[in-house]
PDB file of N, CA and C in Angstrom:
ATOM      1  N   UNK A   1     -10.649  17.469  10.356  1.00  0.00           N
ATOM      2  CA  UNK A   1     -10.011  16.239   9.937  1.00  0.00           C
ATOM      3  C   UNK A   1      -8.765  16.020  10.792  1.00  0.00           C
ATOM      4  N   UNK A   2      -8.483  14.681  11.228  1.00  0.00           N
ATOM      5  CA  UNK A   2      -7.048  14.588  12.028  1.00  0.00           C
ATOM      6  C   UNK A   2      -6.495  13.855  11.488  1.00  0.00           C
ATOM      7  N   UNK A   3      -5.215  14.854  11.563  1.00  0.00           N
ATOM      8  CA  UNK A   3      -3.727  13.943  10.691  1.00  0.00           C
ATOM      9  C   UNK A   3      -3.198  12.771  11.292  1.00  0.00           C
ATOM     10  N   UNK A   4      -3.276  12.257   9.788  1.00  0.00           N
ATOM     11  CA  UNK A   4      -2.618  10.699   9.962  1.00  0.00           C
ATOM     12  C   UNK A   4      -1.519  10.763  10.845  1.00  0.00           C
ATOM     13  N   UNK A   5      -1.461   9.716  11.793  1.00  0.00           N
ATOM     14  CA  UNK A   5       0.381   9.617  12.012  1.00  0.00           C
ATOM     15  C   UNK A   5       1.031   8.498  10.951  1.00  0.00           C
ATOM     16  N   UNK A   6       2.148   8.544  10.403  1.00  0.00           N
ATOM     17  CA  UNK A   6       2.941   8.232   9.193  1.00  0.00           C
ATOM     18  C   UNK A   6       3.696   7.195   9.890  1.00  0.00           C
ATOM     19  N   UNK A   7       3.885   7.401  10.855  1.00  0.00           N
ATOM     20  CA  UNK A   7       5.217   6.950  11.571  1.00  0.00           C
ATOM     21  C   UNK A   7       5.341   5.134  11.218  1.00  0.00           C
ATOM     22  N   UNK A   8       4.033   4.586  11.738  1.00  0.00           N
ATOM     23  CA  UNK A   8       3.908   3.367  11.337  1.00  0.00           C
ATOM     24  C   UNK A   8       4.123   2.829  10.067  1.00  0.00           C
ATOM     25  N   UNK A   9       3.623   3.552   9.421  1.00  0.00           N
ATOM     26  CA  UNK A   9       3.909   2.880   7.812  1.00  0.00           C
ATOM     27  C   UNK A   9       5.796   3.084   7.392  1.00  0.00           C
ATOM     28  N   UNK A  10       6.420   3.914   8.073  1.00  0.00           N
ATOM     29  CA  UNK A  10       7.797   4.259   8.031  1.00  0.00           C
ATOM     30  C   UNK A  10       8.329   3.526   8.193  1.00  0.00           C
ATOM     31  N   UNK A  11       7.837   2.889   9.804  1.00  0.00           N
ATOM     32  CA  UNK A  11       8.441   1.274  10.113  1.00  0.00           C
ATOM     33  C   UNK A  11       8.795   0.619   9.483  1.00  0.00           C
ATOM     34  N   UNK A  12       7.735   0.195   8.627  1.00  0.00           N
ATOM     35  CA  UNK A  12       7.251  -0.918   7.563  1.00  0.00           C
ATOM     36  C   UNK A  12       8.680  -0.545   6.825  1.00  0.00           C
ATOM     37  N   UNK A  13       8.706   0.761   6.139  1.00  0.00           N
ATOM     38  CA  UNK A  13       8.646   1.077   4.913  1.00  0.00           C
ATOM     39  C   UNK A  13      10.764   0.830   4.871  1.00  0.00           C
ATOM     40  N   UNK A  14      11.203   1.172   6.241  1.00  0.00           N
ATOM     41  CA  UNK A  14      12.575   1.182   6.527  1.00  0.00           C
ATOM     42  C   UNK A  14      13.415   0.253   5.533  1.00  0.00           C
ATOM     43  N   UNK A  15      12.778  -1.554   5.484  1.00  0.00           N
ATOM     44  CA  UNK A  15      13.884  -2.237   5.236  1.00  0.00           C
ATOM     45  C   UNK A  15      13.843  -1.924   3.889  1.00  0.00           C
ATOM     46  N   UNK A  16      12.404  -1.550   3.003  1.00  0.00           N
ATOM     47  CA  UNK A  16      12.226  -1.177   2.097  1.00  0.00           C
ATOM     48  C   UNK A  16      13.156  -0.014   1.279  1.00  0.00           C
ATOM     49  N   UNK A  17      13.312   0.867   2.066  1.00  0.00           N
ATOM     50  CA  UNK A  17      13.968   2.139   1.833  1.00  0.00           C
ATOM     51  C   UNK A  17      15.885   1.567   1.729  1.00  0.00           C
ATOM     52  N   UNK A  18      15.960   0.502   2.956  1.00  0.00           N
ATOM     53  CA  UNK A  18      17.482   0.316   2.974  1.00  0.00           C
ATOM     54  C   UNK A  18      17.596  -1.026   1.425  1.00  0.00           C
ATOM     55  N   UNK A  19      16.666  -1.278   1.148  1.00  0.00           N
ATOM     56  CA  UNK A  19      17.081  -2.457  -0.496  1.00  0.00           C
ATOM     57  C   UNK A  19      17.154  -1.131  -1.725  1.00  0.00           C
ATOM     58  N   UNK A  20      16.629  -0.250  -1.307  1.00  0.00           N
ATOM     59  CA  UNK A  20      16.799   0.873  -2.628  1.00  0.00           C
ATOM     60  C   UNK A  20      16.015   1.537  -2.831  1.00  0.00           C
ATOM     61  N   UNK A  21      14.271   0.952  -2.249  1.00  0.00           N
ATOM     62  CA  UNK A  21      13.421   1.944  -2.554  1.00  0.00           C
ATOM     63  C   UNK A  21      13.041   3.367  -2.247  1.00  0.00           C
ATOM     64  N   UNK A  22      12.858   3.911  -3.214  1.00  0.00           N
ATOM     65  CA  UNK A  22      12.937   5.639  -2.511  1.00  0.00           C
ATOM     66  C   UNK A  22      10.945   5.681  -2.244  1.00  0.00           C
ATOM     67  N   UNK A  23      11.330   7.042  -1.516  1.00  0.00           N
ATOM     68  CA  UNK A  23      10.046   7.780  -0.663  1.00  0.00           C
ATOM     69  C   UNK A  23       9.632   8.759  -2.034  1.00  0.00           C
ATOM     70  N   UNK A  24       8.340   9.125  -1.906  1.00  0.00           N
ATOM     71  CA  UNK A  24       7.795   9.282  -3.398  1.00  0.00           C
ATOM     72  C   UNK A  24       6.394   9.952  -2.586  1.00  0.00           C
ATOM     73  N   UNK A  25       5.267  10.649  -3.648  1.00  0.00           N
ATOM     74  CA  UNK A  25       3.810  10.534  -3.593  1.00  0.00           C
ATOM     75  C   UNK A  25       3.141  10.227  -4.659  1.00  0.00           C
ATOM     76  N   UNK A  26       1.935  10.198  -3.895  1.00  0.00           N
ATOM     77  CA  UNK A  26       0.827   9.477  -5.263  1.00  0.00           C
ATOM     78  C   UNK A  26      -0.072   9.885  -5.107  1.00  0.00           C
ATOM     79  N   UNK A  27      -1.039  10.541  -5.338  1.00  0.00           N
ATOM     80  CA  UNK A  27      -1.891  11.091  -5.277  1.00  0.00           C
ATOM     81  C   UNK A  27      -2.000  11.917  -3.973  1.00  0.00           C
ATOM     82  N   UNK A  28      -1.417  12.666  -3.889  1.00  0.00           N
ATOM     83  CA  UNK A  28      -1.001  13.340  -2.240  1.00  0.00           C
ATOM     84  C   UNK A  28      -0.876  12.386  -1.004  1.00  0.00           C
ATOM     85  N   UNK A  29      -0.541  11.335  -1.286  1.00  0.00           N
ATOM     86  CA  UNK A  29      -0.371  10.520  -0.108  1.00  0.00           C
ATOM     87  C   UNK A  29       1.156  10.344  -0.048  1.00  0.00           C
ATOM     88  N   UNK A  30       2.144   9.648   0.665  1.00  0.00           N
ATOM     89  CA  UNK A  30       2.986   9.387   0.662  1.00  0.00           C
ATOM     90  C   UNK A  30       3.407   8.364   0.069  1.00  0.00           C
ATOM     91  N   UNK A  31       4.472   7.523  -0.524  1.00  0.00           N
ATOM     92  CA  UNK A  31       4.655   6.224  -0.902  1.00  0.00           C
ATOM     93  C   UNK A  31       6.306   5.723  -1.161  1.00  0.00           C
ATOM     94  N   UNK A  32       6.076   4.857  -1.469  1.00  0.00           N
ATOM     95  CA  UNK A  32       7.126   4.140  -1.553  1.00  0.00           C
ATOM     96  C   UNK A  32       6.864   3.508  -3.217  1.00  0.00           C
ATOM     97  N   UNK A  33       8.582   3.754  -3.887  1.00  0.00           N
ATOM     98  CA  UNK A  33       9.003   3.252  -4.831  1.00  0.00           C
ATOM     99  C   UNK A  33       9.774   2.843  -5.467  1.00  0.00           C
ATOM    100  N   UNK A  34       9.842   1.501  -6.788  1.00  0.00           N
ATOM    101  CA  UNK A  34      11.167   1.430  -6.719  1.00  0.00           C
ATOM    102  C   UNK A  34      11.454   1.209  -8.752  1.00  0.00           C
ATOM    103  N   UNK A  35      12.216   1.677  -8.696  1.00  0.00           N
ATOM    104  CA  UNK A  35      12.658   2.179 -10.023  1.00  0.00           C
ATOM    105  C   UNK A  35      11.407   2.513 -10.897  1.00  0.00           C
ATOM    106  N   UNK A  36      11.302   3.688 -10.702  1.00  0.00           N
ATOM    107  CA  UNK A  36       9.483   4.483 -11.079  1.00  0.00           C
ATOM    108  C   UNK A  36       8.381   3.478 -10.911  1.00  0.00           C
ATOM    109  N   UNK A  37       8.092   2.476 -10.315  1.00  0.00           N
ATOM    110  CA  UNK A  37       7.273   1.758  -9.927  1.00  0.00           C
ATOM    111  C   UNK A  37       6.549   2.298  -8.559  1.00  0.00           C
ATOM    112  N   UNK A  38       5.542   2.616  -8.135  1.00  0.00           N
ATOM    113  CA  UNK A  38       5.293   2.683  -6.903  1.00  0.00           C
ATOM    114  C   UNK A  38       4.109   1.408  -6.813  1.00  0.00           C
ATOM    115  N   UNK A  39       4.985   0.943  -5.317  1.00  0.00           N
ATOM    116  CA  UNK A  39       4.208  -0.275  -4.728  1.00  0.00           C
ATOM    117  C   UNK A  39       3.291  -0.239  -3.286  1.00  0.00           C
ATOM    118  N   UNK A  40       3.607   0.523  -2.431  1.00  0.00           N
ATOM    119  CA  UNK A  40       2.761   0.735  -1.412  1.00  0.00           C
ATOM    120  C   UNK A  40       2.775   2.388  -0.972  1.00  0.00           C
ATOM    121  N   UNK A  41       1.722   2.742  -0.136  1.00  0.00           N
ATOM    122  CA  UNK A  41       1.323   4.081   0.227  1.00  0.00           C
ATOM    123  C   UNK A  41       0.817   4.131   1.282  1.00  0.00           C
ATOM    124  N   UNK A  42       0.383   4.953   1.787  1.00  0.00           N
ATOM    125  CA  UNK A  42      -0.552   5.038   3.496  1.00  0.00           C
ATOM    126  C   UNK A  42      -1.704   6.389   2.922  1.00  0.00           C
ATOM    127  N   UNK A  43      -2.836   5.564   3.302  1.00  0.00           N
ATOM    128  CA  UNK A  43      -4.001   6.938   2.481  1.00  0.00           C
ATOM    129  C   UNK A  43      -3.738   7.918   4.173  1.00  0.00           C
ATOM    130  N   UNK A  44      -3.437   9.113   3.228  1.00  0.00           N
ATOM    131  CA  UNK A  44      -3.863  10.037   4.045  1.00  0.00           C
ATOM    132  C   UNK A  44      -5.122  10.557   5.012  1.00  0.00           C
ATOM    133  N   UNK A  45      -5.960  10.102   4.132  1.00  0.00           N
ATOM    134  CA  UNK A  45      -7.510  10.133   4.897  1.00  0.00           C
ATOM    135  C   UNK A  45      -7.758   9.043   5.861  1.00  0.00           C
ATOM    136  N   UNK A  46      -7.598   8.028   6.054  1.00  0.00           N
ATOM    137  CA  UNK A  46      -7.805   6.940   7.047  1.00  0.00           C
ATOM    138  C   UNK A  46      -6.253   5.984   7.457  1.00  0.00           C
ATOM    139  N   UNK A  47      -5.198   6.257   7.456  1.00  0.00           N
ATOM    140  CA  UNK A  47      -4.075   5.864   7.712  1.00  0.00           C
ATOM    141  C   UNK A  47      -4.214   4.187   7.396  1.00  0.00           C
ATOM    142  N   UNK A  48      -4.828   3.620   6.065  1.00  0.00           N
ATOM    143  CA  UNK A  48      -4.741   2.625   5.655  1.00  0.00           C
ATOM    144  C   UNK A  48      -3.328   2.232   4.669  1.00  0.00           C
ATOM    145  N   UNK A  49      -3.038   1.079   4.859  1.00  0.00           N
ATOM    146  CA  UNK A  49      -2.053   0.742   4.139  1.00  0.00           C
ATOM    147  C   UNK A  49      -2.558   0.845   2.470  1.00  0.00           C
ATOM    148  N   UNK A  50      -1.757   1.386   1.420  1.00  0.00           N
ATOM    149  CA  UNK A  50      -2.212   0.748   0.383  1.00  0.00           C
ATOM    150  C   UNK A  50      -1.195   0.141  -0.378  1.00  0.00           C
ATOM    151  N   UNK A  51      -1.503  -1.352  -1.321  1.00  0.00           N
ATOM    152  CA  UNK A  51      -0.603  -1.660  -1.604  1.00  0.00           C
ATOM    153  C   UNK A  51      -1.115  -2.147  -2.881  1.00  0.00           C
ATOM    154  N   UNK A  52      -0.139  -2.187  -3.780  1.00  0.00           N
ATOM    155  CA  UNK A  52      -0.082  -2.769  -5.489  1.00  0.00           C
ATOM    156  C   UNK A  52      -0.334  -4.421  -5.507  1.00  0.00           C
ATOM    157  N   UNK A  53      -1.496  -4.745  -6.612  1.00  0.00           N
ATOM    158  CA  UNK A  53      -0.679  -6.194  -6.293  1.00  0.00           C
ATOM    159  C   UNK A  53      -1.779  -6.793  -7.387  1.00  0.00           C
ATOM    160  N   UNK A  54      -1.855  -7.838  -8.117  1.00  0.00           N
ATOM    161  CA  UNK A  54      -2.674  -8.196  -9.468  1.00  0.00           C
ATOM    162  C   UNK A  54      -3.862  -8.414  -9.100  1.00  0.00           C
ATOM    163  N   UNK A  55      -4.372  -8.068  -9.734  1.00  0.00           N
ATOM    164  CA  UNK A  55      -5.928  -8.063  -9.650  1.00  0.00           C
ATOM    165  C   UNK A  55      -6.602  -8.842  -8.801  1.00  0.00           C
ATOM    166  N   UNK A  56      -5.910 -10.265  -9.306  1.00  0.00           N
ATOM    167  CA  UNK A  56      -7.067 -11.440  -8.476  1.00  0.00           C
ATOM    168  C   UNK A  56      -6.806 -11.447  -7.221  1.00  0.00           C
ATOM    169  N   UNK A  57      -4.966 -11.599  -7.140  1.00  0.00           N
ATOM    170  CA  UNK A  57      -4.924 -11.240  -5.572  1.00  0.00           C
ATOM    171  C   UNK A  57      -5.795  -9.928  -4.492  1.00  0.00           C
ATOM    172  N   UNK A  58      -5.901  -9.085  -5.019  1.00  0.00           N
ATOM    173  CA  UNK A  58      -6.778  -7.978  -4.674  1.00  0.00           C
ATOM    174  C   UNK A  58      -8.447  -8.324  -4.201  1.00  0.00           C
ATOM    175  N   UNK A  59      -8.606  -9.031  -5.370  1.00  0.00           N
ATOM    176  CA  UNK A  59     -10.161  -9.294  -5.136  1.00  0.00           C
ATOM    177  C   UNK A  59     -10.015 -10.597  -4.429  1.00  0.00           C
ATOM    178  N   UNK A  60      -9.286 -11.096  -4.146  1.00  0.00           N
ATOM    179  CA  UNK A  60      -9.264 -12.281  -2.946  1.00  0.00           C
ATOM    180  C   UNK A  60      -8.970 -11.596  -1.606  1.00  0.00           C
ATOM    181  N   UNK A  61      -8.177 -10.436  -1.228  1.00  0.00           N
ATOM    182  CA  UNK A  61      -8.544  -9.889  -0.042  1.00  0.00           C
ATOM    183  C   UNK A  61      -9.475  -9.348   0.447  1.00  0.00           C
ATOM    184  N   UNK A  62     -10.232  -8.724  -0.621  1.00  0.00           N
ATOM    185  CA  UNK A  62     -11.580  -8.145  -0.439  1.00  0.00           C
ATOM    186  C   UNK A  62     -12.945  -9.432  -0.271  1.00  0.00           C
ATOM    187  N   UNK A  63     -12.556 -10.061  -0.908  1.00  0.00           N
ATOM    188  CA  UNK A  63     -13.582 -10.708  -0.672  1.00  0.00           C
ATOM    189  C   UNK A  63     -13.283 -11.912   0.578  1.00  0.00           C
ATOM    190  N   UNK A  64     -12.036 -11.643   0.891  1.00  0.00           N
ATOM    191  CA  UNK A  64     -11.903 -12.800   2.453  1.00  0.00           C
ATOM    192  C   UNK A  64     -12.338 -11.661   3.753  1.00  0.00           C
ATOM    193  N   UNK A  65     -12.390 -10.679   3.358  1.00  0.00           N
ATOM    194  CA  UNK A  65     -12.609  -9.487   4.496  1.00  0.00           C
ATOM    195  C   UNK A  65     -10.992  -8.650   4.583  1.00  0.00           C
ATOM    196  N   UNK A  66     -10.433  -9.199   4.332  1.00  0.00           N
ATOM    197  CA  UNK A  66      -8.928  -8.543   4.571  1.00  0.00           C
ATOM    198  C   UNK A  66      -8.106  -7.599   4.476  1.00  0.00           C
ATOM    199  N   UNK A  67      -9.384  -6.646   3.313  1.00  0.00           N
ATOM    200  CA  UNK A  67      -8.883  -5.665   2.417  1.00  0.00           C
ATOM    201  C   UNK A  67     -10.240  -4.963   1.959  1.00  0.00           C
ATOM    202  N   UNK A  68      -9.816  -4.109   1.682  1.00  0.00           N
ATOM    203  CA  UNK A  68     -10.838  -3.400   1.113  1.00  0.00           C
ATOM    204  C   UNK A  68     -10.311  -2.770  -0.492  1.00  0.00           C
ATOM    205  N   UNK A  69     -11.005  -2.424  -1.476  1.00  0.00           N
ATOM    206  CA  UNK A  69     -11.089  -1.745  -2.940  1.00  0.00           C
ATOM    207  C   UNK A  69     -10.599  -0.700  -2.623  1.00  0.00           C
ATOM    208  N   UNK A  70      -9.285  -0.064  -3.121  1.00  0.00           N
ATOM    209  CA  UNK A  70      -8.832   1.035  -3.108  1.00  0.00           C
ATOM    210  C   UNK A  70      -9.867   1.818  -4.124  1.00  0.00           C
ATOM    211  N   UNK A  71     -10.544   2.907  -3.534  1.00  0.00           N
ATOM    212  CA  UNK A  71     -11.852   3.976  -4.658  1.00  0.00           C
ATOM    213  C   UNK A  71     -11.368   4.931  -4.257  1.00  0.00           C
ATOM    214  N   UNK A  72     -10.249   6.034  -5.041  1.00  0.00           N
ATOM    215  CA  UNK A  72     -10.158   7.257  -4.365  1.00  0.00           C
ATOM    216  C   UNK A  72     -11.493   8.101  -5.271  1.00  0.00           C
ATOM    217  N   UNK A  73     -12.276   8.759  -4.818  1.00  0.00           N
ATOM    218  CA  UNK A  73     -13.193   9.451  -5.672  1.00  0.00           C
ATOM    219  C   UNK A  73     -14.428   8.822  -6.079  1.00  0.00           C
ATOM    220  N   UNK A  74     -14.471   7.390  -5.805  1.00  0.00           N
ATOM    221  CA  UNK A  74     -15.174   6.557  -6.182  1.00  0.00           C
ATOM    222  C   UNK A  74     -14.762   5.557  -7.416  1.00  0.00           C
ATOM    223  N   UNK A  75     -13.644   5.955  -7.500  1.00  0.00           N
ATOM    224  CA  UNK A  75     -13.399   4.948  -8.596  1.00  0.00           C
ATOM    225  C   UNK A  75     -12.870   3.867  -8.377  1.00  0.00           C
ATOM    226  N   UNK A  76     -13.134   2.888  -8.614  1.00  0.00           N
ATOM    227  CA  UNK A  76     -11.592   1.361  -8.084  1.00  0.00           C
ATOM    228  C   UNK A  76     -10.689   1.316  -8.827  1.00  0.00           C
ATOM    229  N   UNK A  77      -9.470   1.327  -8.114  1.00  0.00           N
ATOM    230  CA  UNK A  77      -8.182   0.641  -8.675  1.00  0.00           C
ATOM    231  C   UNK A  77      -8.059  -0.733  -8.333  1.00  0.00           C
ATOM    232  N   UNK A  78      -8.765  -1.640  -9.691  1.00  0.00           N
ATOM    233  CA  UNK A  78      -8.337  -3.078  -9.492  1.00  0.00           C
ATOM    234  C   UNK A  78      -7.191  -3.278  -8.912  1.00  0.00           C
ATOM    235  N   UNK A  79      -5.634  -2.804  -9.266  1.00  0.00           N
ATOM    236  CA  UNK A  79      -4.845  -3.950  -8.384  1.00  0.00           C
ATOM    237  C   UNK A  79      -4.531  -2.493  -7.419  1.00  0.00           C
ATOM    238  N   UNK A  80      -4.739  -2.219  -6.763  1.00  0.00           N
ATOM    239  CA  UNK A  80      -4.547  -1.822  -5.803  1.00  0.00           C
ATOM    240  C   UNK A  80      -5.433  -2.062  -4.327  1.00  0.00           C
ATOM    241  N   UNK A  81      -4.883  -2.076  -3.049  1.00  0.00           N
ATOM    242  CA  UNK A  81      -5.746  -2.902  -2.224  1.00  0.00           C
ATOM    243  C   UNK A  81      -5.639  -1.722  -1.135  1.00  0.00           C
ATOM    244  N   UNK A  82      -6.503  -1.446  -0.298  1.00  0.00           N
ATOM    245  CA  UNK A  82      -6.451  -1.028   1.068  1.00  0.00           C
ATOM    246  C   UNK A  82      -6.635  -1.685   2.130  1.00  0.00           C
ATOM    247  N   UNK A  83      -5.339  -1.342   3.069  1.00  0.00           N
ATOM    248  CA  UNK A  83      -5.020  -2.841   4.152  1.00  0.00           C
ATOM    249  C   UNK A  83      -5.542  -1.549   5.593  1.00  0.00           C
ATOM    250  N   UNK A  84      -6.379  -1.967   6.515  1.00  0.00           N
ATOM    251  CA  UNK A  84      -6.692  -1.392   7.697  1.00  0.00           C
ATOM    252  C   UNK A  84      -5.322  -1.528   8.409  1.00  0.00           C
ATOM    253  N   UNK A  85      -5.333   0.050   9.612  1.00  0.00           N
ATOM    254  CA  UNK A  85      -4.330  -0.136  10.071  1.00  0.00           C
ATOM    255  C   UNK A  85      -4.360  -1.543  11.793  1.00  0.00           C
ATOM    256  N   UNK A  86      -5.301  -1.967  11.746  1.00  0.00           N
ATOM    257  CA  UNK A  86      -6.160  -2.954  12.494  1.00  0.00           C
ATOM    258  C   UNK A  86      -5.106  -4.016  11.811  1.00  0.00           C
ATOM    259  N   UNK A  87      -4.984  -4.449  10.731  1.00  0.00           N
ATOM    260  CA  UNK A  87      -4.278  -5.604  10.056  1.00  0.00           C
ATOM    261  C   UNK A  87      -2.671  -5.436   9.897  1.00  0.00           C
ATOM    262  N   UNK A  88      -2.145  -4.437  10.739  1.00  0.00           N
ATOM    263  CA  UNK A  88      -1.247  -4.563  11.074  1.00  0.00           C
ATOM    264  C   UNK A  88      -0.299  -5.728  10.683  1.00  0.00           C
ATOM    265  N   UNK A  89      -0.508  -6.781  11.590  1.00  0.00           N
ATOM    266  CA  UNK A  89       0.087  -7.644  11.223  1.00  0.00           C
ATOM    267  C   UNK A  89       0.230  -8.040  10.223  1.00  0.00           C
ATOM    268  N   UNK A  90      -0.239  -7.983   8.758  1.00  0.00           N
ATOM    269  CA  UNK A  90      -0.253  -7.954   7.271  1.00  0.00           C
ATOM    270  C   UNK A  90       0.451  -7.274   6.569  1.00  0.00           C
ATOM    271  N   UNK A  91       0.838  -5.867   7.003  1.00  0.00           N
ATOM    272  CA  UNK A  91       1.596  -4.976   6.191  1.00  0.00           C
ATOM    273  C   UNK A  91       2.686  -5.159   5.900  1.00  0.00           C
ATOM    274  N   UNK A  92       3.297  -5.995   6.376  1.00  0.00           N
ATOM    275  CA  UNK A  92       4.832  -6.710   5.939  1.00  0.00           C
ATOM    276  C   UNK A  92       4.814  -7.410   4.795  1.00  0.00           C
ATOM    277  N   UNK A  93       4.422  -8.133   4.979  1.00  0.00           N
ATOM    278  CA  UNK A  93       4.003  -9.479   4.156  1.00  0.00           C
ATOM    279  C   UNK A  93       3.473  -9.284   2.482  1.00  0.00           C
ATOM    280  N   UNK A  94       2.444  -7.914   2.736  1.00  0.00           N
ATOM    281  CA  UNK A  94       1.591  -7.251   2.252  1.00  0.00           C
ATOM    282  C   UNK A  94       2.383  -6.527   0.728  1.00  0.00           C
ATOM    283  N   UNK A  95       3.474  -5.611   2.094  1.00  0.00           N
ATOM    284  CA  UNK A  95       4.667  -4.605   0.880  1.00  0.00           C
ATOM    285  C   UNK A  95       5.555  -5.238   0.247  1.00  0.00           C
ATOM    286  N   UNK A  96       6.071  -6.383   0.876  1.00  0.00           N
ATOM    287  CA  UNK A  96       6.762  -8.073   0.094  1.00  0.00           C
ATOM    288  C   UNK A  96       5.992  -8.164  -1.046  1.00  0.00           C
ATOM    289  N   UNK A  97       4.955  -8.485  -0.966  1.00  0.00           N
ATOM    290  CA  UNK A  97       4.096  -9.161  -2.189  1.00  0.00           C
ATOM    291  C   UNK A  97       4.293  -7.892  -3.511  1.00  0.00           C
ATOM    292  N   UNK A  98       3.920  -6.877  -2.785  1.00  0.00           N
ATOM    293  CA  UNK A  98       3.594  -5.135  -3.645  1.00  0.00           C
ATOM    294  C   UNK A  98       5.209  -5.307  -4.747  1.00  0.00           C
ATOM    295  N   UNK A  99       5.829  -5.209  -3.534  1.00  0.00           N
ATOM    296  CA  UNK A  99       7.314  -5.200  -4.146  1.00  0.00           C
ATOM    297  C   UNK A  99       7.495  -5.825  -5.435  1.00  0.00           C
ATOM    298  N   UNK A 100       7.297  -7.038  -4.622  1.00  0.00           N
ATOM    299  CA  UNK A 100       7.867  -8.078  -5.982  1.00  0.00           C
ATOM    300  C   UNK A 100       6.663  -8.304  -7.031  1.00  0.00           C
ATOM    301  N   UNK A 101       5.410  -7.935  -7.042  1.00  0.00           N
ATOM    302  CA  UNK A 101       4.675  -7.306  -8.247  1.00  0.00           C
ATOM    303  C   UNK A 101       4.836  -6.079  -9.129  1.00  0.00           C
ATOM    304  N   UNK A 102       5.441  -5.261  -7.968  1.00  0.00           N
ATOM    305  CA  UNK A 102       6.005  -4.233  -8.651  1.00  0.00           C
ATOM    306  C   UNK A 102       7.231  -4.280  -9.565  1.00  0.00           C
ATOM    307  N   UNK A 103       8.178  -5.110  -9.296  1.00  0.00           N
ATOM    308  CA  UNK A 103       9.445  -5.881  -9.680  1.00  0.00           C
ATOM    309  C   UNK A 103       8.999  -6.745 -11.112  1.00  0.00           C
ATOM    310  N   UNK A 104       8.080  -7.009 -10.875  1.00  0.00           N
ATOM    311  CA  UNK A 104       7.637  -7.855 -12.287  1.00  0.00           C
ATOM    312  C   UNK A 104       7.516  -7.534 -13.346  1.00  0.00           C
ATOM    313  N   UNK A 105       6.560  -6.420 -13.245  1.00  0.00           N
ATOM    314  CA  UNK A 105       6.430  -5.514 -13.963  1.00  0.00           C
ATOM    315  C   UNK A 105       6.652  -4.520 -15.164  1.00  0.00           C
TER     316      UNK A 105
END
């Protein structure tokens, strides 16, 4: 198996970390959280983004192609989404949304 590099999702994760959110795990992955909320992660197994976010929004990325069903084990986590590291350009936008669902909360 070859290890993820992290580094990218760190990027992301910086301005995140400088508003307050702390560095955390979740199911042995790494993540990001903010006042015991965790909103985004990077799967260890395929260096996909994962991020929190309500249901429907979830199943509207999956079903535009954009995202895929977070299944660790086979199971789905409705609001949770897996963002390819290919969609790059999304992961901003992506941990914004996570955030402030997580914030709702």
């Amino acid at each position: 198996m070859t290890a993820i590099d992290d580094g990218m999702f760190w990027e992301y994760a910086d301005p995140f970390l400088a508003a307050g959110a702390e560095r955390s795990t979740m199911m042995g992955n790494i993540c990001l959280r903010l006042n015991g909320a965790f909103f985004a992660s990077l799967d260890h197994r395929t260096g996909d983004l994962i991020v929190k976010l309500p249901a429907t929004r979830v199943t509207d990325l999956v079903n535009g192609g954009d995202a895929a069903s977070f299944a660790p084990n086979g199971r789905v986590f409705k609001e949770w989404a897996s963002i390819s590291p290919r969609r790059e350009d999304d992961w901003a936008g992506l941990m914004e949304e996570a955030l402030a669902f997580a914030s709702s909360s």
